[in-house]
Protein backbone atom coordinates (compact mmCIF):
# COMPACT_ATOMS: atom_id res chain seq x y z
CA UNK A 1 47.30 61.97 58.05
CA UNK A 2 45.18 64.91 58.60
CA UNK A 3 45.49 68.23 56.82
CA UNK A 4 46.77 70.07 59.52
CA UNK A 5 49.60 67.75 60.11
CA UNK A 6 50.24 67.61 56.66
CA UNK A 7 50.40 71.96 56.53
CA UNK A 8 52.91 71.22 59.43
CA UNK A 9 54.75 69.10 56.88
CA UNK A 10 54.95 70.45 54.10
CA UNK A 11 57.14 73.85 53.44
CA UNK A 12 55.13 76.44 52.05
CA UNK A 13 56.03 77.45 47.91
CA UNK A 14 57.90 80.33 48.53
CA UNK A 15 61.17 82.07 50.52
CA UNK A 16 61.45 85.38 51.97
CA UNK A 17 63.40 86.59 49.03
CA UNK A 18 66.08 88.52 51.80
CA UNK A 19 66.80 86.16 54.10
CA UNK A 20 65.32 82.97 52.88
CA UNK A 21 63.19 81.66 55.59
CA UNK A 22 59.73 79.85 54.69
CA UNK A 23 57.20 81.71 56.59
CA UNK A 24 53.56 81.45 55.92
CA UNK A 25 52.61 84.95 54.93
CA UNK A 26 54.92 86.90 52.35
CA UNK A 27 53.77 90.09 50.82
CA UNK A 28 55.26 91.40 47.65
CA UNK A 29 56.48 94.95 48.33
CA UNK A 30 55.93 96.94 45.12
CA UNK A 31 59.18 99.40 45.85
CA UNK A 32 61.81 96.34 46.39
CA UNK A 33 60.12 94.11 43.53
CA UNK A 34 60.93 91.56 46.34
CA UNK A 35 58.76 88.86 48.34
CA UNK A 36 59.52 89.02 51.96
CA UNK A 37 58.25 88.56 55.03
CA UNK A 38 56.34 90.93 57.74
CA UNK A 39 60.16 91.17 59.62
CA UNK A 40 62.15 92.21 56.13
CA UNK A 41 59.48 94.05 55.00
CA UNK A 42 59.83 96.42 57.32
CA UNK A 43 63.39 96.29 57.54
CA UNK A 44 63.20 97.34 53.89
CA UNK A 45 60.60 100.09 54.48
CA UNK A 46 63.18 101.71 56.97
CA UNK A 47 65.54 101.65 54.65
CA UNK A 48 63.28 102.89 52.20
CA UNK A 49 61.97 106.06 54.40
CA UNK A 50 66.03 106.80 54.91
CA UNK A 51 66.79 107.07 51.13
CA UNK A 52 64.04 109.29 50.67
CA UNK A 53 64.94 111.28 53.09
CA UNK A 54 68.58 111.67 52.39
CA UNK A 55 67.69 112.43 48.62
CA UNK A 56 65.56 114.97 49.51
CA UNK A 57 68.21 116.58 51.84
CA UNK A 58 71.03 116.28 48.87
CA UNK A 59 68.64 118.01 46.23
């Protein structure tokens, strides 16, 4: 078996720690504490952005 076929194989170590896939390139995002993917991380960005800017609004 080659090594590509075995990277094709094998799951990678970790999850997306929101909604669990195993894709190849996670990034820790320092605000969430979480390991996600490029999809969720920006999902959680968004969501992010939006808090801020509804505590600013409220103080």
């Amino acid at each position: 078996m080659s090594d590509r076929e075995r990277i094709d194989l094998e799951p990678p170590d970790h999850l997306c720690e929101r909604c669990g896939r195993s894709k190849p390139r996670l990034v820790f995002d320092q605000l969430s504490m979480l390991l996600l993917c490029e999809q969720c991380l920006e999902g959680v960005q968004r969501l992010q952005a939006w808090s801020l800017l509804r505590e600013d609004e409220t103080a």
